[in-house]
PDB file of N, CA and C in Angstrom:
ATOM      1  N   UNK A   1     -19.232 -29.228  38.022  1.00  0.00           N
ATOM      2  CA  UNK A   1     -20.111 -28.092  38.077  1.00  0.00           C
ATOM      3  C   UNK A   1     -20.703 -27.866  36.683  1.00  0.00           C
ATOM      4  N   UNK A   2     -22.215 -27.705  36.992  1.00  0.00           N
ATOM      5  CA  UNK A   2     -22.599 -27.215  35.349  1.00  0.00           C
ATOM      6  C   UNK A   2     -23.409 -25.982  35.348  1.00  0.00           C
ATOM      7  N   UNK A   3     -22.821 -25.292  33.948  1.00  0.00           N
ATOM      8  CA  UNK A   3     -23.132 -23.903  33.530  1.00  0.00           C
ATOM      9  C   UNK A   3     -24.936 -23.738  33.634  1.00  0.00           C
ATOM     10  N   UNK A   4     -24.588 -22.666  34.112  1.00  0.00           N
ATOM     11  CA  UNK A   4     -26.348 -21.994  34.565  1.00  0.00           C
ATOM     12  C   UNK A   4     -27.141 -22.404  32.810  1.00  0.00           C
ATOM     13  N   UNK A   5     -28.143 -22.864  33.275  1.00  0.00           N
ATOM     14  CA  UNK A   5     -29.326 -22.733  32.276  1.00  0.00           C
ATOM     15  C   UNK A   5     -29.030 -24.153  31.530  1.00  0.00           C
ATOM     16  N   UNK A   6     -27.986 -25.051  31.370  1.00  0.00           N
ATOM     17  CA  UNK A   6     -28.169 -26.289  30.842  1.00  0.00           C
ATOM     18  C   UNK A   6     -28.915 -26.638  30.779  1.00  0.00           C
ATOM     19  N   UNK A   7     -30.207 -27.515  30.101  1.00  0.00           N
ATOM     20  CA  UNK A   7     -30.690 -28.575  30.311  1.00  0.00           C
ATOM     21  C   UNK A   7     -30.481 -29.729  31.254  1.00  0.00           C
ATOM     22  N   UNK A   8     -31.521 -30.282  31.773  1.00  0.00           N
ATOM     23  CA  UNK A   8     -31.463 -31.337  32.488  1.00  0.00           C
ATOM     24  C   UNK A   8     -32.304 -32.544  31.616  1.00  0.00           C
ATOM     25  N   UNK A   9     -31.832 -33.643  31.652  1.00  0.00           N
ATOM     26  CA  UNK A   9     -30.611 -34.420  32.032  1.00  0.00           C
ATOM     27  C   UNK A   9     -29.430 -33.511  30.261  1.00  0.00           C
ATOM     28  N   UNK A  10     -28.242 -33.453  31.077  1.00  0.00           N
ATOM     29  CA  UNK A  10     -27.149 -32.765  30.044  1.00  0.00           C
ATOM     30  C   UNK A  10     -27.294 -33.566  28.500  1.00  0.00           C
ATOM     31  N   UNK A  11     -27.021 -32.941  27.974  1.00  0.00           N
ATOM     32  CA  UNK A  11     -27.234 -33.572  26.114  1.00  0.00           C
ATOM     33  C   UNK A  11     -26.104 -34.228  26.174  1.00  0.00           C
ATOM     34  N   UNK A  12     -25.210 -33.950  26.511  1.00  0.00           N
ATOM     35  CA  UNK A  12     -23.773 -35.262  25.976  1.00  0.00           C
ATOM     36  C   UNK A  12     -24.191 -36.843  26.750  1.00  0.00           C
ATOM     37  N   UNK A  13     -24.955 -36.509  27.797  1.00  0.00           N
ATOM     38  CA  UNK A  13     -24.940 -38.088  28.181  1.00  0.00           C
ATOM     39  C   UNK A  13     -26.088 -39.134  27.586  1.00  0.00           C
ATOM     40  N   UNK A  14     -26.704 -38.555  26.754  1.00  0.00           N
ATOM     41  CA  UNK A  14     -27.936 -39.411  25.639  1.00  0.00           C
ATOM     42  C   UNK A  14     -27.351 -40.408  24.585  1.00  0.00           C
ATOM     43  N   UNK A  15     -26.984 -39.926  23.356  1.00  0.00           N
ATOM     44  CA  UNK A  15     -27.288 -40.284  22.093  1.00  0.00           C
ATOM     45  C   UNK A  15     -26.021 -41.423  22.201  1.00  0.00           C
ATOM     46  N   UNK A  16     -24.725 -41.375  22.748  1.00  0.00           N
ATOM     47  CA  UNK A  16     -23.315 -41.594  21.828  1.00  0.00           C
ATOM     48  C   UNK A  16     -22.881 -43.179  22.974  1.00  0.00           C
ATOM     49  N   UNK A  17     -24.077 -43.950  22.674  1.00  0.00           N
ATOM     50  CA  UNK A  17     -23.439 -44.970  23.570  1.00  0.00           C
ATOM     51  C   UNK A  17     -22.535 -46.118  23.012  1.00  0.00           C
ATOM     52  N   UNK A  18     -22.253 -45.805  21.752  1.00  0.00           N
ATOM     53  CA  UNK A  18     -20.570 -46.504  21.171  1.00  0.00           C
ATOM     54  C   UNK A  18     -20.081 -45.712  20.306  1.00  0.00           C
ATOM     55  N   UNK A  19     -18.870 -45.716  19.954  1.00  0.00           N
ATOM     56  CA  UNK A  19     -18.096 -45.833  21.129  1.00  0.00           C
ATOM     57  C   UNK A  19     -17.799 -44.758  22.105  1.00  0.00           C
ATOM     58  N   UNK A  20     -17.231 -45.222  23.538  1.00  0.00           N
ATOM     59  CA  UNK A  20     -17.599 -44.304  24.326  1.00  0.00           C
ATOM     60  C   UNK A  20     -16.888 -42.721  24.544  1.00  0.00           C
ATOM     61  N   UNK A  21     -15.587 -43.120  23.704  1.00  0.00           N
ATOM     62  CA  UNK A  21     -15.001 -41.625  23.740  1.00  0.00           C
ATOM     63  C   UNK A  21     -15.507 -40.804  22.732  1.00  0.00           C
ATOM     64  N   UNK A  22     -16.744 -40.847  22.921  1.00  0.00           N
ATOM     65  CA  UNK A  22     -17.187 -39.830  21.770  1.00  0.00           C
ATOM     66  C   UNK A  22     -18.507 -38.872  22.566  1.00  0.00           C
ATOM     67  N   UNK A  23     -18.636 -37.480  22.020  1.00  0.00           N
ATOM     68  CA  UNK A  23     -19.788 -36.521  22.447  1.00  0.00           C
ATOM     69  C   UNK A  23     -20.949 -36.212  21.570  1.00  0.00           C
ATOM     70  N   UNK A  24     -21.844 -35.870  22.210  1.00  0.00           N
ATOM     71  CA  UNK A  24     -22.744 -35.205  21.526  1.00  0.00           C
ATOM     72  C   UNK A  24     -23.142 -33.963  21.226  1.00  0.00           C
ATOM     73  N   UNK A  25     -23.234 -33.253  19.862  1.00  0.00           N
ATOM     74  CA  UNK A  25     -23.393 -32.386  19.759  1.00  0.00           C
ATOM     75  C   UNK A  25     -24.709 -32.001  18.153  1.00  0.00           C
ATOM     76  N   UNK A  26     -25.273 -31.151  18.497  1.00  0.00           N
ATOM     77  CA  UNK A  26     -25.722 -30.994  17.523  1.00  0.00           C
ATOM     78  C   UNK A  26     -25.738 -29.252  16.273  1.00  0.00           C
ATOM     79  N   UNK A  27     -25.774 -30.243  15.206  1.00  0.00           N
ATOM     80  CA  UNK A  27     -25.238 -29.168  14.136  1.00  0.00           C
ATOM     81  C   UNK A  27     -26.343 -28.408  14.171  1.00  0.00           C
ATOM     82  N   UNK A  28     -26.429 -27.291  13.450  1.00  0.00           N
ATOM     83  CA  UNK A  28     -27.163 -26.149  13.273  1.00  0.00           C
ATOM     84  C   UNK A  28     -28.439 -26.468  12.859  1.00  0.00           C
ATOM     85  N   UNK A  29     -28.294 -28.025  11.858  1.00  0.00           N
ATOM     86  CA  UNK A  29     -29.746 -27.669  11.363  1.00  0.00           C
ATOM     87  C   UNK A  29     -30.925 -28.578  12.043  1.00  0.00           C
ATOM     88  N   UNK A  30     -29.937 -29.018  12.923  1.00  0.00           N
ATOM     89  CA  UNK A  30     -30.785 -29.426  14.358  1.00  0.00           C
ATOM     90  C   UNK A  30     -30.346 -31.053  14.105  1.00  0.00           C
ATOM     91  N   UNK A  31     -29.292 -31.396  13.467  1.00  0.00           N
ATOM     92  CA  UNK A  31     -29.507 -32.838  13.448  1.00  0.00           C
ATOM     93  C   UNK A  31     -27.653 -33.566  14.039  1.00  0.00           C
ATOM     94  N   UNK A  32     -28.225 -34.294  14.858  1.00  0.00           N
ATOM     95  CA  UNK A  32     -27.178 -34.710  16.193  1.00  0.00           C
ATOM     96  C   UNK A  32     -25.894 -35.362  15.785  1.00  0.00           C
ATOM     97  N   UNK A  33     -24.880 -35.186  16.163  1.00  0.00           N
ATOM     98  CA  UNK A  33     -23.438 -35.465  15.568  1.00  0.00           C
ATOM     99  C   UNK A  33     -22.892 -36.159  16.413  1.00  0.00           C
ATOM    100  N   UNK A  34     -22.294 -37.374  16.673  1.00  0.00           N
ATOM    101  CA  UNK A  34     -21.303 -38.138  17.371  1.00  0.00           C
ATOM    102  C   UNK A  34     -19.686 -37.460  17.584  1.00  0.00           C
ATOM    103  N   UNK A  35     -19.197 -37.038  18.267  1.00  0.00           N
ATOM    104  CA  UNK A  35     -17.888 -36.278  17.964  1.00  0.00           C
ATOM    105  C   UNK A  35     -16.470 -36.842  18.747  1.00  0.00           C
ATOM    106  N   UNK A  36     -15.615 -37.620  18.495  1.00  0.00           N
ATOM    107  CA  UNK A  36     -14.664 -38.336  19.198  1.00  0.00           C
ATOM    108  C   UNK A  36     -13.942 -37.008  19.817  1.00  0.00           C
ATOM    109  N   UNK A  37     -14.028 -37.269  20.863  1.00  0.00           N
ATOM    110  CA  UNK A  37     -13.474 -36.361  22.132  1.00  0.00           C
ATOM    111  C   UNK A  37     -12.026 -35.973  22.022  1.00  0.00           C
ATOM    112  N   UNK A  38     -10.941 -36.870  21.801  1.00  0.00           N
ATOM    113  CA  UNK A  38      -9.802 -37.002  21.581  1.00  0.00           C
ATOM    114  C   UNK A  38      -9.793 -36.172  20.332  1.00  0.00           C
ATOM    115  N   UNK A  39     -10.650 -36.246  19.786  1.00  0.00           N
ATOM    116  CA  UNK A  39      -9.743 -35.442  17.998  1.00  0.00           C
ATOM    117  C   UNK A  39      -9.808 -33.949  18.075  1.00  0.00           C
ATOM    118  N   UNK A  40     -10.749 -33.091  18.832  1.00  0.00           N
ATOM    119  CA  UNK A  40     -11.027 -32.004  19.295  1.00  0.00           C
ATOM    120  C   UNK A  40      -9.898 -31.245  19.150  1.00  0.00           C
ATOM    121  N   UNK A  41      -9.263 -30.209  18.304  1.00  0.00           N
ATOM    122  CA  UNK A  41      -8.189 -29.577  18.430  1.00  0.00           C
ATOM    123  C   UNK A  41      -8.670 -28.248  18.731  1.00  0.00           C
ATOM    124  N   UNK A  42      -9.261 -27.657  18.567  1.00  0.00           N
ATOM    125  CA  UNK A  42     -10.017 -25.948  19.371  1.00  0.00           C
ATOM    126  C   UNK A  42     -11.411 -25.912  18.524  1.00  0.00           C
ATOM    127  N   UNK A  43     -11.671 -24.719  19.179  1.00  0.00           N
ATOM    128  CA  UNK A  43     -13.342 -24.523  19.361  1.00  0.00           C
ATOM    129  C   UNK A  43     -13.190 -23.143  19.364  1.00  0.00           C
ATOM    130  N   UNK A  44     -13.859 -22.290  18.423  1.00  0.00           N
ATOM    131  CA  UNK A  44     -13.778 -20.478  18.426  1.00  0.00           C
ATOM    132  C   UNK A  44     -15.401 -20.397  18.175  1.00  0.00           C
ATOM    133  N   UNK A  45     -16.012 -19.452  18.328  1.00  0.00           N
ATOM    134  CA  UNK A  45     -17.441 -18.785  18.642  1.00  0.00           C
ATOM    135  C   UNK A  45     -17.068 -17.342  17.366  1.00  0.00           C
ATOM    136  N   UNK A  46     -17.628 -17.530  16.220  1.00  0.00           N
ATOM    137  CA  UNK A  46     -17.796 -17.144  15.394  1.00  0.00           C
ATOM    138  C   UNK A  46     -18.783 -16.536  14.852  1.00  0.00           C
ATOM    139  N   UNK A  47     -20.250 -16.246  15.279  1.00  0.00           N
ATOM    140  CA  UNK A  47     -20.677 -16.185  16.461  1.00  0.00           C
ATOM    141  C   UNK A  47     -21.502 -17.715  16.775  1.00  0.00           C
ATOM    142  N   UNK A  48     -21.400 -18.479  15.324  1.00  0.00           N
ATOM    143  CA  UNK A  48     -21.771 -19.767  15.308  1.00  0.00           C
ATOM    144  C   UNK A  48     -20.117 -20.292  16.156  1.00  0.00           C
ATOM    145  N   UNK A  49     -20.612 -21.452  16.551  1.00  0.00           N
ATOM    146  CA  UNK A  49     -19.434 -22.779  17.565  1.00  0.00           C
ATOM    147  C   UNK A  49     -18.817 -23.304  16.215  1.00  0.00           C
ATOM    148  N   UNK A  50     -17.588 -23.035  16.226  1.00  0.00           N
ATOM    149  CA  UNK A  50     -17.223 -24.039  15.088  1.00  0.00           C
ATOM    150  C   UNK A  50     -16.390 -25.045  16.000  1.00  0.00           C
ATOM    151  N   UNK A  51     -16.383 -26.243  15.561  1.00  0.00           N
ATOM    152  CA  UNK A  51     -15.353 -27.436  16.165  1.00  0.00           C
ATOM    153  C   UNK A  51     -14.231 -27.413  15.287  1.00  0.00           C
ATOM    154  N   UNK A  52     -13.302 -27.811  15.433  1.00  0.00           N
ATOM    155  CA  UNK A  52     -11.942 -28.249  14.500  1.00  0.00           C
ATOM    156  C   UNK A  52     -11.222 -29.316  14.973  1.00  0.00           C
ATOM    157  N   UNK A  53     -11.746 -30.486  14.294  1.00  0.00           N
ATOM    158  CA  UNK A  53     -10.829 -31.666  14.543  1.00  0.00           C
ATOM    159  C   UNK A  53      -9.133 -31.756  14.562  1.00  0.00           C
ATOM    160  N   UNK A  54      -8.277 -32.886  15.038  1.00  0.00           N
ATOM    161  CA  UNK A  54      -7.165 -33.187  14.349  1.00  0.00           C
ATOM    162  C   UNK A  54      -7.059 -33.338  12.966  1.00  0.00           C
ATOM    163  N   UNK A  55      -8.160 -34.050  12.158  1.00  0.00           N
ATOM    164  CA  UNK A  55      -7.841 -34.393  10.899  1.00  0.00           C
ATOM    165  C   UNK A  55      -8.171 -33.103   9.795  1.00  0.00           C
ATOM    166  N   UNK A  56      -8.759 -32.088  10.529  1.00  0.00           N
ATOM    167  CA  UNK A  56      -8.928 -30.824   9.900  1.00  0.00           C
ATOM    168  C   UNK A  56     -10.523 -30.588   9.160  1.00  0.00           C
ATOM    169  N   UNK A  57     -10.909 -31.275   9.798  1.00  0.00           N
ATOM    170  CA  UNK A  57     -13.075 -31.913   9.782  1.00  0.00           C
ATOM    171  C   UNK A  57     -13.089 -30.743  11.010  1.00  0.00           C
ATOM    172  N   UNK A  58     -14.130 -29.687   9.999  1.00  0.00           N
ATOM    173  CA  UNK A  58     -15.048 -28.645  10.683  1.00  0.00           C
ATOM    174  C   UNK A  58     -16.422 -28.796  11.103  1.00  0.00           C
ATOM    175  N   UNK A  59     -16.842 -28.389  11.869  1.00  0.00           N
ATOM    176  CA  UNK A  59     -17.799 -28.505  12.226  1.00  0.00           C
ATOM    177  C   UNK A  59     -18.909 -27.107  13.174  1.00  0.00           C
ATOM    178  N   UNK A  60     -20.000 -26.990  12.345  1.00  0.00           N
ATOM    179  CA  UNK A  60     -20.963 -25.694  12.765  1.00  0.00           C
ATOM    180  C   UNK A  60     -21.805 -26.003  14.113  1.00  0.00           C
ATOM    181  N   UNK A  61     -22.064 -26.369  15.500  1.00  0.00           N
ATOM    182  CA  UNK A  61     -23.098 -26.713  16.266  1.00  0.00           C
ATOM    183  C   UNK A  61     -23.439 -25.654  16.672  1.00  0.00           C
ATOM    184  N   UNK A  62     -24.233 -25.996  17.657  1.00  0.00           N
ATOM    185  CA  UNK A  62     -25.294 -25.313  18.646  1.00  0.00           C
ATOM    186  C   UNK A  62     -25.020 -24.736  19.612  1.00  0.00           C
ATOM    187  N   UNK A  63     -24.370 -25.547  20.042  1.00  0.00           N
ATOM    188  CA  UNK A  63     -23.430 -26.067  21.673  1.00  0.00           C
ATOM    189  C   UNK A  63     -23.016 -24.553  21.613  1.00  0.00           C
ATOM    190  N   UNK A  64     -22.421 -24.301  22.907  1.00  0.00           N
ATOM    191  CA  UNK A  64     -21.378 -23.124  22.960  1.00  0.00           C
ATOM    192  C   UNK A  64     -20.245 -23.720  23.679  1.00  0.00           C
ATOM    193  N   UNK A  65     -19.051 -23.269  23.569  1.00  0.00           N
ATOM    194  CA  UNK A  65     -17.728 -23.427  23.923  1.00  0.00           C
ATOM    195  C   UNK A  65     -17.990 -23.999  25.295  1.00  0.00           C
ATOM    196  N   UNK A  66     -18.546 -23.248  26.248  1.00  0.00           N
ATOM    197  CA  UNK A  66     -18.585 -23.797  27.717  1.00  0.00           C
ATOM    198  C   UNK A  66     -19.096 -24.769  27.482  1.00  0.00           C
ATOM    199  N   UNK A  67     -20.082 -25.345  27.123  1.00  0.00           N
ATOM    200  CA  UNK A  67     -20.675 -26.726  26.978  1.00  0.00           C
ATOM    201  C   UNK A  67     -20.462 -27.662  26.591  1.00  0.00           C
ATOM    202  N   UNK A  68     -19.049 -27.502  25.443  1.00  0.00           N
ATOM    203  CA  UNK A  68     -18.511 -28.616  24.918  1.00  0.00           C
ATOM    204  C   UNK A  68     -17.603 -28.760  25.762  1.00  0.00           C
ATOM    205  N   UNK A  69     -16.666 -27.756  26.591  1.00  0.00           N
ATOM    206  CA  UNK A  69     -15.796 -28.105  27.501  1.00  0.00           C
ATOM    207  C   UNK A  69     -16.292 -28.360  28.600  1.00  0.00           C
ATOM    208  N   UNK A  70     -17.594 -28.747  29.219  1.00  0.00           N
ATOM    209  CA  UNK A  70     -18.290 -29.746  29.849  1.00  0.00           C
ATOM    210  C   UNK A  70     -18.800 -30.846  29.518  1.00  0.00           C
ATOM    211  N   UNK A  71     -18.554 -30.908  28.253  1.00  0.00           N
ATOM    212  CA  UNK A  71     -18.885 -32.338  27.590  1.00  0.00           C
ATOM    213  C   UNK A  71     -17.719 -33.228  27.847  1.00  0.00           C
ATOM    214  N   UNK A  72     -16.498 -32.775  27.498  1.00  0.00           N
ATOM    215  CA  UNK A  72     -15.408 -32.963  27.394  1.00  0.00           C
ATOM    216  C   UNK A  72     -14.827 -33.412  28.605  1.00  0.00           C
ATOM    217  N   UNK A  73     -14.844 -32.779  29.734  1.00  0.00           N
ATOM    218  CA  UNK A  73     -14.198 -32.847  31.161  1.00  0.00           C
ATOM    219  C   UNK A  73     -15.293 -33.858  31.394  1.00  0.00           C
ATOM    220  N   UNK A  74     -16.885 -33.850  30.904  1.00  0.00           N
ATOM    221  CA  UNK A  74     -17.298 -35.229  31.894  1.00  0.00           C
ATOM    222  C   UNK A  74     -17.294 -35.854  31.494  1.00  0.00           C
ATOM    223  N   UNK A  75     -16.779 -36.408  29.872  1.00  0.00           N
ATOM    224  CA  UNK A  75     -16.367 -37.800  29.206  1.00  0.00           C
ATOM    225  C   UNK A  75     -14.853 -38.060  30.313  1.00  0.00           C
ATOM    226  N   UNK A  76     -14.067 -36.717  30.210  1.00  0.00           N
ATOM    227  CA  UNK A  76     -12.561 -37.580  31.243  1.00  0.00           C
ATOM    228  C   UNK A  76     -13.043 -37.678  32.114  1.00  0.00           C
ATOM    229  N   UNK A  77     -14.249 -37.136  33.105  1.00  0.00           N
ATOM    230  CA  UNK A  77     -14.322 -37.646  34.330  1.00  0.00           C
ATOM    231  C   UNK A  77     -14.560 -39.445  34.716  1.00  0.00           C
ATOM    232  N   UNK A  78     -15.607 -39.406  33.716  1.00  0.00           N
ATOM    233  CA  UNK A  78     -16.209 -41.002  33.701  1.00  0.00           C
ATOM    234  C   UNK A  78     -15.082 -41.689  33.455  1.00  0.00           C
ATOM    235  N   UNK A  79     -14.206 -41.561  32.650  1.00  0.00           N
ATOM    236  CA  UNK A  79     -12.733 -42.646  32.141  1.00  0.00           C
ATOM    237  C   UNK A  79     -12.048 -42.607  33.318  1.00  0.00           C
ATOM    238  N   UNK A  80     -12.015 -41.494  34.632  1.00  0.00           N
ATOM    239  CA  UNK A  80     -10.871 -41.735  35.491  1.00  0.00           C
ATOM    240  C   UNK A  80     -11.989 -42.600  36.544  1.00  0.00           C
ATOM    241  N   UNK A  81     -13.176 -42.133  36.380  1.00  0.00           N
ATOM    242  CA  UNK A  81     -13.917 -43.065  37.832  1.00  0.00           C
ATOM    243  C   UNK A  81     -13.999 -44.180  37.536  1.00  0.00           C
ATOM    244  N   UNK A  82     -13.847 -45.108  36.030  1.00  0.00           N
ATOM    245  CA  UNK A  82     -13.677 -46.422  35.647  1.00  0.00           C
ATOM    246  C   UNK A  82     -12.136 -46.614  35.842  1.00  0.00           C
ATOM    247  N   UNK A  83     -11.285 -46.073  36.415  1.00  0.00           N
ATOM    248  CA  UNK A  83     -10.296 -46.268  36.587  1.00  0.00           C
ATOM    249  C   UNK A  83      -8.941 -46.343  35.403  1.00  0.00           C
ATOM    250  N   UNK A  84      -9.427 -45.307  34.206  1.00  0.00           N
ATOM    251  CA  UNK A  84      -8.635 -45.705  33.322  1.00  0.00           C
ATOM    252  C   UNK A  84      -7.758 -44.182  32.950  1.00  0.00           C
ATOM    253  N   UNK A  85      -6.697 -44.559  32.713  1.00  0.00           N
ATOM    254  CA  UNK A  85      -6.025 -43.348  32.351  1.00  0.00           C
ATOM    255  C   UNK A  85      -6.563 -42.482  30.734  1.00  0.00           C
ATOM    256  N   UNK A  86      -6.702 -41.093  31.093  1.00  0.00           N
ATOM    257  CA  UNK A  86      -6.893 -40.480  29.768  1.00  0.00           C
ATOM    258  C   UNK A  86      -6.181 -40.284  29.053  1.00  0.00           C
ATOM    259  N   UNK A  87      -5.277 -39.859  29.228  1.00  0.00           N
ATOM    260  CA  UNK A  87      -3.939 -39.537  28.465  1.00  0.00           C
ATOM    261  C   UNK A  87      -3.503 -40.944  27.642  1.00  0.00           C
ATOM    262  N   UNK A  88      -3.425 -42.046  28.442  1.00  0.00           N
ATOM    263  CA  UNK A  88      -3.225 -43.144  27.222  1.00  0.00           C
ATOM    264  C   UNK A  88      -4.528 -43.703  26.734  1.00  0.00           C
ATOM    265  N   UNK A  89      -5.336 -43.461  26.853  1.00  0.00           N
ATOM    266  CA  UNK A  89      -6.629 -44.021  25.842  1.00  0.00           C
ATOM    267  C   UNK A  89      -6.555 -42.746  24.934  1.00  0.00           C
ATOM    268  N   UNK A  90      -5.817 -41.415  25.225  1.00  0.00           N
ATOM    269  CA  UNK A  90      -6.062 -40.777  23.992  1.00  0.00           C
ATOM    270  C   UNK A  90      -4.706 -40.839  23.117  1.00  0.00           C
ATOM    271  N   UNK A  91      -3.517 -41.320  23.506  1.00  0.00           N
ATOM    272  CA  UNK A  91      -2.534 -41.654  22.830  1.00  0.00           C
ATOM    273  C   UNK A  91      -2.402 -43.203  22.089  1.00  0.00           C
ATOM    274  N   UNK A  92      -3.447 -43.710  22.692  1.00  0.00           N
ATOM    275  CA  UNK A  92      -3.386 -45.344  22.095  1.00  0.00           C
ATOM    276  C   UNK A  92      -4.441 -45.688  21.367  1.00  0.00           C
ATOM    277  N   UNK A  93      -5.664 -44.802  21.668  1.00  0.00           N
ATOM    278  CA  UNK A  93      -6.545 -45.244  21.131  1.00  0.00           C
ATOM    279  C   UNK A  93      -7.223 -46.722  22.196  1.00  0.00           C
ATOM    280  N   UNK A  94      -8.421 -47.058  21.247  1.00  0.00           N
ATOM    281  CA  UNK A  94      -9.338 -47.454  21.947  1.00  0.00           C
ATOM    282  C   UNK A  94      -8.417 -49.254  22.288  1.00  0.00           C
ATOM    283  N   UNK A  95      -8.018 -49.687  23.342  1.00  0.00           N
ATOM    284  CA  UNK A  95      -7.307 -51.762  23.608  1.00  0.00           C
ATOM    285  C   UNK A  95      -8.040 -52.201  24.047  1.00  0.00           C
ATOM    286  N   UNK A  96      -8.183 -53.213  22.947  1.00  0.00           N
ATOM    287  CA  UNK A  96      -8.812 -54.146  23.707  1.00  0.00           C
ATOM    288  C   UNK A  96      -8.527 -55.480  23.696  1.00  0.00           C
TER     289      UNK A  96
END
């Protein structure tokens, strides 16, 4: 399901075609960020979106909270309809 007023076609499915566990988002001053999905540790509305990685890499976008957690759920969606588990591509990282 996607949040009223999105854009069509959604911004996460454009820019980030390697590698694939990663989103799109763009920073404030309008210029587009690759963001590995897995490193995502929370997201607060400040009234700017800040991101907060695992490695402790901040980040100012555009996006709002609902939108990155639709970015997010349809990067895991696509990994389970290719048949791959999320939980270990985000504990193992990318095998190949």
């Amino acid at each position: 399901m996607r949040p009223r007023g999105l854009s069509s076609p959604p911004f996460w499915h454009a820019t980030c075609s390697y590698p694939t566990d990663m989103i799109t988002l763009t920073r404030l001053n309008g210029a587009r960020l690759c963001v590995n999905a897995f490193l995502i540790e929370h997201l607060e509305e400040t009234p700017d979106t800040v991101v907060t990685l695992t490695n402790g890499h901040r980040f100012l976008v555009q996006e709002s909270i609902d939108e990155i957690i639709v970015a997010a759920a349809s990067f895991l969606a696509r990994l389970r309809e290719d048949g791959a588990n999320p939980i270990t591509i985000g504990q193992l990282g990318r095998v190949r």
